[in-house]
Protein backbone atom coordinates (compact mmCIF):
# COMPACT_ATOMS: atom_id res chain seq x y z
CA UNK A 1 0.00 0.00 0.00
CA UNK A 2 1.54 3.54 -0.90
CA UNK A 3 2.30 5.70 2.03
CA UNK A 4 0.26 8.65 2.86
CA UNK A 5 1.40 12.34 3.52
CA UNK A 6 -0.90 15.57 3.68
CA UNK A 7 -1.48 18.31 1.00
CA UNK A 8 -3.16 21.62 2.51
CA UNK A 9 -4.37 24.18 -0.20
CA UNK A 10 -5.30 27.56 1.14
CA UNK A 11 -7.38 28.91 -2.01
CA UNK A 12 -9.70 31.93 -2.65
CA UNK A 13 -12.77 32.96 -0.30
CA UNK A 14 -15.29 31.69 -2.04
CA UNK A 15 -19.21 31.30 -1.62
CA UNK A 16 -18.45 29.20 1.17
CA UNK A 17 -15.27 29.99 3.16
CA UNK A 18 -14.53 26.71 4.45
CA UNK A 19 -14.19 25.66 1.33
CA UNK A 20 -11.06 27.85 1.40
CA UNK A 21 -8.69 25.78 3.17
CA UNK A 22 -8.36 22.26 1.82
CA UNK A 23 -6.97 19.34 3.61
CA UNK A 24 -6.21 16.62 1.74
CA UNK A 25 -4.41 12.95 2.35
CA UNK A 26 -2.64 12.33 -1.01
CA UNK A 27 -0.38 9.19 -1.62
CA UNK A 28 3.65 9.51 -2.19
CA UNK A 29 4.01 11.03 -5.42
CA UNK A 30 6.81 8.06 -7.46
CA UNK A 31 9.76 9.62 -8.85
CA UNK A 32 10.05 10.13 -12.48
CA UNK A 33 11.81 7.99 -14.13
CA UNK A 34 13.95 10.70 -15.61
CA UNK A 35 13.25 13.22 -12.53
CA UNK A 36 13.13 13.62 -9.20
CA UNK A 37 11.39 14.06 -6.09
CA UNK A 38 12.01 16.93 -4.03
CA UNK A 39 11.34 17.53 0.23
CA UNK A 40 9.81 20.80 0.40
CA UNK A 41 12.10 22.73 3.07
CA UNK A 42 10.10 26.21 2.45
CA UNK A 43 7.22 27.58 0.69
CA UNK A 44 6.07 30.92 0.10
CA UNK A 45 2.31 31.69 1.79
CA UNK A 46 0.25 33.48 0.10
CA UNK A 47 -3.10 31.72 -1.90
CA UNK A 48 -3.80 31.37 -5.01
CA UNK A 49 -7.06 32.21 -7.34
CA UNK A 50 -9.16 28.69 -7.44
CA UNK A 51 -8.30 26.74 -10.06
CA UNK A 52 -11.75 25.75 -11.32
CA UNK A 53 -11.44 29.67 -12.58
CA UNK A 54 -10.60 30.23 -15.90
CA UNK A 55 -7.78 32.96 -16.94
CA UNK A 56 -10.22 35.40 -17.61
CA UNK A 57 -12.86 34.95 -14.61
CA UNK A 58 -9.46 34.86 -12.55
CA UNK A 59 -8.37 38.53 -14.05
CA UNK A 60 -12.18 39.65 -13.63
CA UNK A 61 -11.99 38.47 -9.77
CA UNK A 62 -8.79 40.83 -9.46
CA UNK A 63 -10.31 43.37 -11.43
CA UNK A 64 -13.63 43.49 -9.44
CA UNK A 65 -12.36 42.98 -6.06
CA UNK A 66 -8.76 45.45 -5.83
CA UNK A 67 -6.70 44.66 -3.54
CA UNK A 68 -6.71 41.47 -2.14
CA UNK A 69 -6.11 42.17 1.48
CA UNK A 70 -9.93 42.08 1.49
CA UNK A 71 -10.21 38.91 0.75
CA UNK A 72 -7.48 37.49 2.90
CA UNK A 73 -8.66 39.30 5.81
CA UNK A 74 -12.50 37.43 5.23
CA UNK A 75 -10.46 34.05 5.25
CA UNK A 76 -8.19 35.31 8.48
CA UNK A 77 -12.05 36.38 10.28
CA UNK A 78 -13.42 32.69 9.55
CA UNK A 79 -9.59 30.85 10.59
CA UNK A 80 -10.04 33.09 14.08
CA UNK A 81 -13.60 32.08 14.65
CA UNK A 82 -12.94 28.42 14.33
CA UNK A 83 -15.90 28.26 11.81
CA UNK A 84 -14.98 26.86 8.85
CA UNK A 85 -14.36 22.99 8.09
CA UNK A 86 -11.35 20.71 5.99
CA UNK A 87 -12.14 17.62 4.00
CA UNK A 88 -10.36 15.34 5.64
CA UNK A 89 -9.20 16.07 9.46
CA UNK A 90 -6.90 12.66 9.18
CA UNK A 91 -3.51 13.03 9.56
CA UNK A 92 -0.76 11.81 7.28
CA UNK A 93 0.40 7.92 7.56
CA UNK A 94 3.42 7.76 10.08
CA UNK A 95 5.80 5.67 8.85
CA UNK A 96 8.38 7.53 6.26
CA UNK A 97 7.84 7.73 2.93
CA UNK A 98 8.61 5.19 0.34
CA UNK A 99 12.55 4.62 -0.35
CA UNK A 100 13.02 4.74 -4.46
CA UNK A 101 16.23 4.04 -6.17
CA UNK A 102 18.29 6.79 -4.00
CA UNK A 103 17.33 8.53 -0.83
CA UNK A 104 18.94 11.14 1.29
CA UNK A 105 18.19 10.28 5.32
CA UNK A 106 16.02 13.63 6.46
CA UNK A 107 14.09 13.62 10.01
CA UNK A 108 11.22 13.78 9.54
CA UNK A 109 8.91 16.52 11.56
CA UNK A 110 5.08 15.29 12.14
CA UNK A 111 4.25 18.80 11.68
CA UNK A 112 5.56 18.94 8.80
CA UNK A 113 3.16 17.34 6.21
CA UNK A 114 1.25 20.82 5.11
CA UNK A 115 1.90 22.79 1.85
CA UNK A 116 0.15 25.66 0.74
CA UNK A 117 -0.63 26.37 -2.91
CA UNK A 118 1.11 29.87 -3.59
CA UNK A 119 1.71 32.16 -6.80
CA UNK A 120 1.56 35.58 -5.95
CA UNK A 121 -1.65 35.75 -7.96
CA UNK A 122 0.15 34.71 -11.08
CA UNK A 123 0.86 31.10 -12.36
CA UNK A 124 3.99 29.24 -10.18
CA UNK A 125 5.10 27.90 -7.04
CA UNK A 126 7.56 29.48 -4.69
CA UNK A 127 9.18 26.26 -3.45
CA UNK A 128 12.55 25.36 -1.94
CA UNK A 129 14.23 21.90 -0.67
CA UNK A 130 16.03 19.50 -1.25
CA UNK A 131 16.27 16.52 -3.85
CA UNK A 132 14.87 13.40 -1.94
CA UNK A 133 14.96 11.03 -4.66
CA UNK A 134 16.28 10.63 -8.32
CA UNK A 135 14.58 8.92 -10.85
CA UNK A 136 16.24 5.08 -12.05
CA UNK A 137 16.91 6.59 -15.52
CA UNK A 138 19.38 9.41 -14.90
CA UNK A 139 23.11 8.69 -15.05
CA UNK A 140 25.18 9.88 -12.44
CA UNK A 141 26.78 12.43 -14.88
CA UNK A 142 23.27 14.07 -14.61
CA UNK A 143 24.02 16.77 -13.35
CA UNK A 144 22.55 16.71 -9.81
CA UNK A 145 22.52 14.95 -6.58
CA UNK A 146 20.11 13.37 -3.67
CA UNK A 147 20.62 15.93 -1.06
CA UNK A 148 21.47 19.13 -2.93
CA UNK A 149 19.53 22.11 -2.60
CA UNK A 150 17.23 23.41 -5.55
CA UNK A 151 14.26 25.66 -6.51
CA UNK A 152 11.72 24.47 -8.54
CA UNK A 153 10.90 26.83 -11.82
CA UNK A 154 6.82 27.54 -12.33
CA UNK A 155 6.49 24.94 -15.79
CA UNK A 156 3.15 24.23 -17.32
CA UNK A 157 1.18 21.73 -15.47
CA UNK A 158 3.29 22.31 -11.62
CA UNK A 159 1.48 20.08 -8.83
CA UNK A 160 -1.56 21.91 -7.60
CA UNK A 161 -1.40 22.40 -3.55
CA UNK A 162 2.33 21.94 -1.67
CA UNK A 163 2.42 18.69 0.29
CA UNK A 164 5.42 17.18 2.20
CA UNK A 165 7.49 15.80 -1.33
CA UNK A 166 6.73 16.97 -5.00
CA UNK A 167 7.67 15.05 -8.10
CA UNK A 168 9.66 16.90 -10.82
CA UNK A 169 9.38 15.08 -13.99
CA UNK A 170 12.37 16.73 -15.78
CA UNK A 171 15.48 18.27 -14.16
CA UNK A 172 15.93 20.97 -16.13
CA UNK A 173 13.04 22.97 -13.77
CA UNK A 174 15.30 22.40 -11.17
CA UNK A 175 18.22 25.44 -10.28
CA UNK A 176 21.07 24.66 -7.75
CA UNK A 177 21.06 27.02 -4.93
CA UNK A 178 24.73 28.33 -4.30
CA UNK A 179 25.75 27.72 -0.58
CA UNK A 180 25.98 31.47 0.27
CA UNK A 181 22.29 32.00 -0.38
CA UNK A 182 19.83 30.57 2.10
CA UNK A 183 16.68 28.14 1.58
CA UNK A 184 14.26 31.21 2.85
CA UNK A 185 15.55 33.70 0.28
CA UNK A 186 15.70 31.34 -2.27
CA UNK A 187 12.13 30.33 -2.18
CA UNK A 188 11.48 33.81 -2.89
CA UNK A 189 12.31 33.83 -5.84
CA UNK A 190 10.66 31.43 -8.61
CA UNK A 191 7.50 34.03 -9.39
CA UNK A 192 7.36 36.93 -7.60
CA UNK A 193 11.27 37.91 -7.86
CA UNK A 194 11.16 36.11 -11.67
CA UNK A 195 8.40 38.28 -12.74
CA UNK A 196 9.59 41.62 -11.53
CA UNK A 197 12.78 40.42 -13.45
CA UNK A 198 10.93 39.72 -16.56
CA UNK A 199 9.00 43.26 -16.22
CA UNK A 200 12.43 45.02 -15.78
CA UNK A 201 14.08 43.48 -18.48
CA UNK A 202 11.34 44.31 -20.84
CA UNK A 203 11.53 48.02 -19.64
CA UNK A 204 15.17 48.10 -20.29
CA UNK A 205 14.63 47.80 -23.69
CA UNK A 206 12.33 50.91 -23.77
CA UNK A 207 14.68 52.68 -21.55
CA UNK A 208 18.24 52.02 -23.83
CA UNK A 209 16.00 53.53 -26.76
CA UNK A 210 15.22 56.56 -24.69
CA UNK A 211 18.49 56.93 -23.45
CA UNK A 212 19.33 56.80 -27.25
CA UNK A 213 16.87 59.28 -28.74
CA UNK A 214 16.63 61.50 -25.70
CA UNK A 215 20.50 62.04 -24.63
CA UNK A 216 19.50 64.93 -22.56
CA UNK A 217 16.61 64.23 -20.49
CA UNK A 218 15.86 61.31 -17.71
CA UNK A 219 13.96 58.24 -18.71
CA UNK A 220 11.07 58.12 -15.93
CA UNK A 221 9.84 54.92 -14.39
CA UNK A 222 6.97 54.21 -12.33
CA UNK A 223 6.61 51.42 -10.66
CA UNK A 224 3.00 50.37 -9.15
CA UNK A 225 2.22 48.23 -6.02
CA UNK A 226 3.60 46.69 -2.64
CA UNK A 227 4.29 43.27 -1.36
CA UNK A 228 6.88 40.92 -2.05
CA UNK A 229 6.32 41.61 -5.99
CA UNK A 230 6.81 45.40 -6.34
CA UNK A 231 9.41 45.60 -3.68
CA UNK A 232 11.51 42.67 -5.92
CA UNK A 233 10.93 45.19 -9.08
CA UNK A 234 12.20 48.25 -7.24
CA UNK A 235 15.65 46.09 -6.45
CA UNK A 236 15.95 44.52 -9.95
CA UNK A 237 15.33 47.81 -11.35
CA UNK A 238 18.11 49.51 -9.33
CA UNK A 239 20.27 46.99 -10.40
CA UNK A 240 19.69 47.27 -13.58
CA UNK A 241 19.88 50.91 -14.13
CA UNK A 242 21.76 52.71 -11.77
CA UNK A 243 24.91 51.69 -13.25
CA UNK A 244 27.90 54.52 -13.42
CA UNK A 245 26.94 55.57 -16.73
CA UNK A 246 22.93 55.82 -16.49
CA UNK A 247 22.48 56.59 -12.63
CA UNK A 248 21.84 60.14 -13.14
CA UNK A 249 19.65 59.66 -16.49
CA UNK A 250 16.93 57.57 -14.74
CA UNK A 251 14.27 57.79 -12.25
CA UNK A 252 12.40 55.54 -10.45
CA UNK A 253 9.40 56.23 -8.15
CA UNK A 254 7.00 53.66 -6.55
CA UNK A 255 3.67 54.45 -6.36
CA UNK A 256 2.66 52.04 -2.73
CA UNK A 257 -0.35 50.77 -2.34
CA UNK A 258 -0.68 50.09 1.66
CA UNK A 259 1.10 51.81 4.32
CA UNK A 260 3.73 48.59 5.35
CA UNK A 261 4.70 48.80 1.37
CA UNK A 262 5.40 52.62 1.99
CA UNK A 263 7.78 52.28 4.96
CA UNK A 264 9.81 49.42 3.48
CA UNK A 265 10.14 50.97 -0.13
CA UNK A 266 11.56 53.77 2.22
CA UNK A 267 14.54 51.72 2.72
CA UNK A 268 14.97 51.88 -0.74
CA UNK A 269 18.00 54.52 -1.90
CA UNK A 270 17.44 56.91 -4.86
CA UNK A 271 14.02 55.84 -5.07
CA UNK A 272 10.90 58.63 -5.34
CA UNK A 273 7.73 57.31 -3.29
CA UNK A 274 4.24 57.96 -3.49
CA UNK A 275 1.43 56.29 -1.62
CA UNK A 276 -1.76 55.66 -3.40
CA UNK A 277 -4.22 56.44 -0.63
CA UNK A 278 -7.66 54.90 -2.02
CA UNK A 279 -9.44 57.09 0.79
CA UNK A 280 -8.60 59.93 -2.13
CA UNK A 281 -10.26 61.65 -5.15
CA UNK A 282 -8.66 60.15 -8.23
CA UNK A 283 -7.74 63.81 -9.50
CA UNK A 284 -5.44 64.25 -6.04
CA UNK A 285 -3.86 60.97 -6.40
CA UNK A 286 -2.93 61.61 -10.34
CA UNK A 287 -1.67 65.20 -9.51
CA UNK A 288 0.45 63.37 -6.25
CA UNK A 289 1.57 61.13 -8.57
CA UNK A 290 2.95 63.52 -11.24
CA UNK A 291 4.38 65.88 -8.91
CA UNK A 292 6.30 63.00 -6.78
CA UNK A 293 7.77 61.87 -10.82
CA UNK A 294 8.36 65.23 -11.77
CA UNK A 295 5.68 65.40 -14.94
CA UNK A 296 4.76 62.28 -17.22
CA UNK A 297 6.53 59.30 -16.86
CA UNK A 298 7.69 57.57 -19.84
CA UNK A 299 7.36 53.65 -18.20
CA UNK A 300 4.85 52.27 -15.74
CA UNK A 301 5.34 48.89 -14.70
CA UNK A 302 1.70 48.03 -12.89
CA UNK A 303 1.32 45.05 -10.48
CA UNK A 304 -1.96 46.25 -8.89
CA UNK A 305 -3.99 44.42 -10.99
CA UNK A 306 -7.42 46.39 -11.29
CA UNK A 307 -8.95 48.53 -13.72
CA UNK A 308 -8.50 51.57 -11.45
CA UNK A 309 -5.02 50.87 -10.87
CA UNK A 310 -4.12 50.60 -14.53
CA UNK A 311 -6.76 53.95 -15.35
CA UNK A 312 -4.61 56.00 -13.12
CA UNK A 313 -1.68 54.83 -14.17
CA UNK A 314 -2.27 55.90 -17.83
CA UNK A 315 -2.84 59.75 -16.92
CA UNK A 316 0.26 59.37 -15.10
CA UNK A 317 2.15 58.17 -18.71
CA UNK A 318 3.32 60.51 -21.27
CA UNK A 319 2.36 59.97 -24.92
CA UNK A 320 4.07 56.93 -26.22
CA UNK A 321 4.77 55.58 -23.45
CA UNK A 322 4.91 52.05 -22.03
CA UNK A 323 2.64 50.11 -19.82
CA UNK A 324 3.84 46.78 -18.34
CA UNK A 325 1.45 44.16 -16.51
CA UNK A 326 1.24 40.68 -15.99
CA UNK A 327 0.04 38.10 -18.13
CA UNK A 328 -2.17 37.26 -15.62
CA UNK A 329 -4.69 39.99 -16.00
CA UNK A 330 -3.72 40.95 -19.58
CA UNK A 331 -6.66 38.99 -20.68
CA UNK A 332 -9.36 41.15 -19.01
CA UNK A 333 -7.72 44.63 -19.03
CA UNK A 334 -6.31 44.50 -22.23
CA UNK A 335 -9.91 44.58 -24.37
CA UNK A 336 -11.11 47.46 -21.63
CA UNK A 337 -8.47 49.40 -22.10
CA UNK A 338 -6.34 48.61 -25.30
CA UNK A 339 -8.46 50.96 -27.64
CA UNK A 340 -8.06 53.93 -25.22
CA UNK A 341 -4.39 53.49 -25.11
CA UNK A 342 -3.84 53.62 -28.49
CA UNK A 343 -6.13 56.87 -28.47
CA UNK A 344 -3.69 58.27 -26.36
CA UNK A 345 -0.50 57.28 -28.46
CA UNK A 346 0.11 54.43 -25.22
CA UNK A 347 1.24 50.85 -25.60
CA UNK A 348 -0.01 48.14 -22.64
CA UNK A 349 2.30 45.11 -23.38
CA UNK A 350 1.27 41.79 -21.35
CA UNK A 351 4.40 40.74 -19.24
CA UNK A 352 5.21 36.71 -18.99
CA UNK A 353 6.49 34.75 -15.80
CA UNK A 354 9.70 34.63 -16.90
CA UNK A 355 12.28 31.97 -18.14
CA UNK A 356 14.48 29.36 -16.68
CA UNK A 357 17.58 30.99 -18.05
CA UNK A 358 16.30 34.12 -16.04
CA UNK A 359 15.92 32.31 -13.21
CA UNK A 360 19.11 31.12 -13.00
CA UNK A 361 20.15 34.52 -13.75
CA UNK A 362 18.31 36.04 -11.00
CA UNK A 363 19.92 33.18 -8.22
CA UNK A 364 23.24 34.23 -8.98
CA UNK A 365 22.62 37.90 -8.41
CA UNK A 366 21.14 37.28 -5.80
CA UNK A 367 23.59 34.93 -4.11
CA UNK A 368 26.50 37.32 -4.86
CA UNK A 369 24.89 40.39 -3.03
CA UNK A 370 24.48 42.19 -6.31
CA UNK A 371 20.65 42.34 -5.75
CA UNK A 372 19.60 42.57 -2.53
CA UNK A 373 16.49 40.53 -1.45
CA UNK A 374 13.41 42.23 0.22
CA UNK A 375 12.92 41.62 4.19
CA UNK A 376 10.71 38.11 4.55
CA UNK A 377 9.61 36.07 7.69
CA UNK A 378 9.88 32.61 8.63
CA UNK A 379 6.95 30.95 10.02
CA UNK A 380 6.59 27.10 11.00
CA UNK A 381 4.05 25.58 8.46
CA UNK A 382 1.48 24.62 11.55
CA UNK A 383 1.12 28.23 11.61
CA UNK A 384 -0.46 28.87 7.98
CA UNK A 385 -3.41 30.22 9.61
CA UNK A 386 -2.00 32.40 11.67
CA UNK A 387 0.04 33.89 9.15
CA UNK A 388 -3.20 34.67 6.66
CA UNK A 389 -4.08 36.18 9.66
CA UNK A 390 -1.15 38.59 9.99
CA UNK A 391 -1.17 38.75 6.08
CA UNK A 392 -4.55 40.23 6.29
CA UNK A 393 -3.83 42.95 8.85
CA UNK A 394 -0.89 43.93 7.13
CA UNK A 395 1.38 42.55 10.49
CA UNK A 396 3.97 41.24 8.02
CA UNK A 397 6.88 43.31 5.84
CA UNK A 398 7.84 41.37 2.78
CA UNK A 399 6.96 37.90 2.66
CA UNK A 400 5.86 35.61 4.32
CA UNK A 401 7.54 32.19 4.07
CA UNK A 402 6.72 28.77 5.52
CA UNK A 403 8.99 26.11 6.95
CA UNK A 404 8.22 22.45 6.55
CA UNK A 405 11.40 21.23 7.56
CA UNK A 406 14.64 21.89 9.30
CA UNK A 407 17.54 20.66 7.35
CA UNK A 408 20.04 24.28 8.07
């Protein structure tokens, strides 16, 4: 009989909110043949839209519903009140998990059999560990080794829900994590860091022909949002642009969206901030806006995901300028607002996850100090609920990151 281990999935509020966390008892996933199974060390928490959504209902839910602290704190009022019910309440079986063709020894914590889906409201997982198995096909030339730590690149078709091990079914989503860089950073980075990456590095093709055609005047960038995501962007963008020769020609202001996003961008040298108070009239936040960038700005790079965000953002671009947002909600705002951006001489281009070559990129900046990772926390996983909680009520700067097991 396979051996059992427990899969929690912490998904939207939905219709019924204990529908929102999901505890399942799922068997040992085999290891691929030509892959390998990997122990889930840390996680990012966060929650993703439910999957029975499609694309576009998913961009309509972000569209409708703004920021989703809302939503989180509905789920964080129902975990506090003790009201809402899993599927299954069994735990995981005991005994340790099925040995395949090579193992690495790992002690086991009993508390340690949760995951929690996570994506930053974008498609991907935010996972670190270690490699707990490879598959009976690989040559030991292959390039890796049971015990060495990896992070696992968002592919097409990724496991839904995090549970205790996670199959890999080709090793070339896996990227080695240098020893100078810890598990908890790491596991930062396969969406939220790799999409702010993706979203810079598109920009800094508009900026280098700006730079070009404008030798004289500052390329302006704008970039909206908080969290984990925009706080990634404004560190990727330094990097990228305050180098000797362009530090003086470019600008960068972040436009914050809650008041813990404020103070930590604050930490952020050479960096213009404006906060996006919702409580005023659009006019005052557009005129903020433009006075905090000097003027028009010539890029915006928009993570807040709803109409209104993108709306203001627009009278805060010049003509023929550049919009950037994520694939993710491409699919609804582009048809409400492509027409009106090319009626004011504006281009909205849909931003992807990223690839595995930038990735890989991205871990080695990263590990050699030249980009600097935003402030995270470290929470044991029997304390998901607790930290939707804390999510909800804005208690935590940065991420948040779960711990399944302790292997540092």
């Amino acid at each position: 009989m396979s051996k059992l281990i427990r899969q929690v999935s912490i998904e939207t509020p939905a219709s019924k909110l204990k529908d929102c966390v999901l505890n399942l008892v799922v068997p040992v996933p085999d290891t691929p043949p030509k892959g390998a199974r990997i122990l889930v060390v840390y996680a990012g928490a966060c929650y993703r839209k439910n999957q029975s959504n499609s694309i576009s209902s998913i961009s309509s839910q972000l569209s409708d519903t703004g920021d989703i602290t809302t939503s989180l704190h509905m789920l964080a009022k129902q975990m506090q009140s003790g009201s809402f019910t899993s599927i299954s309440e069994e735990g995981p079986d005991s005994a340790p998990a099925q040995q395949h063709q090579q193992s690495v020894a790992i002690q086991h914590n009993p508390q340690a059999h949760q995951g929690v889906r996570d994506g930053a409201l974008f498609p991907g997982f935010e996972v670190a560990g270690v490699i707990e198995s490879l598959g009976t096909e690989l040559n030991a030339d292959c390039g890796f080794k049971v015990g060495q730590r990896v992070i696992l690149y968002p592919y097409e078709g990724v496991p839904h829900g995090y549970s205790e091990l996670m199959m890999v079914p080709d090793l070339r989503y896996l990227i080695p994590i240098p020893e100078g860089l810890s598990l908890s950073v790491a596991a930062t980075l396969p969406t939220g860091a790799l999409l702010a990456q993706s979203a810079i590095i598109a920009a800094h093709k508009i900026v280098d022909d700006l730079l070009k055609s404008r030798p004289g005047e500052k390329v302006k960038i704008l970039i909206v949002g908080t969290g984990g995501l925009a706080l990634w962007a404004v560190r990727i963008a330094a990097q990228h642009f305050y180098t000797p020769a362009t530090k003086d020609k470019i600008q960068i202001t972040v436009a914050s969206l809650r008041d813990e996003g404020f103070l930590v961008a604050k930490k952020c040298e050479r960096v213009n901030i404006v906060q996006w108070n919702e409580d005023l009239y659009e006019k005052q936040l557009i005129e903020r806006t433009q006075d905090a960038c000097d003027g028009l700005v010539d890029i915006v790079i928009d993570f807040g995901t709803t109409s209104r965000s993108l709306h203001r953002s627009m009278q805060c671009l010049t003509k023929g300028g550049h919009i950037f947002i994520s694939d993710e909600v491409a699919e609804k705002l582009l048809p409400k607002f492509g027409k009106r951006a090319e009626e004011r001489g504006q281009t909205i281009e849909a931003v992807p996850t990223g690839t595995i070559e930038q990735l890989h990129q991205l871990v080695q900046l990263v590990s050699s100090n030249e980009i600097e990772p935003p402030p995270h926390s470290v929470f044991p996983s029997d304390q998901a609920a607790e930290v939707v909680r804390k999510l909800a009520s804005s208690e935590i700067p940065g991420r948040a990151i779960l711990k399944f097991h302790d292997i540092e």
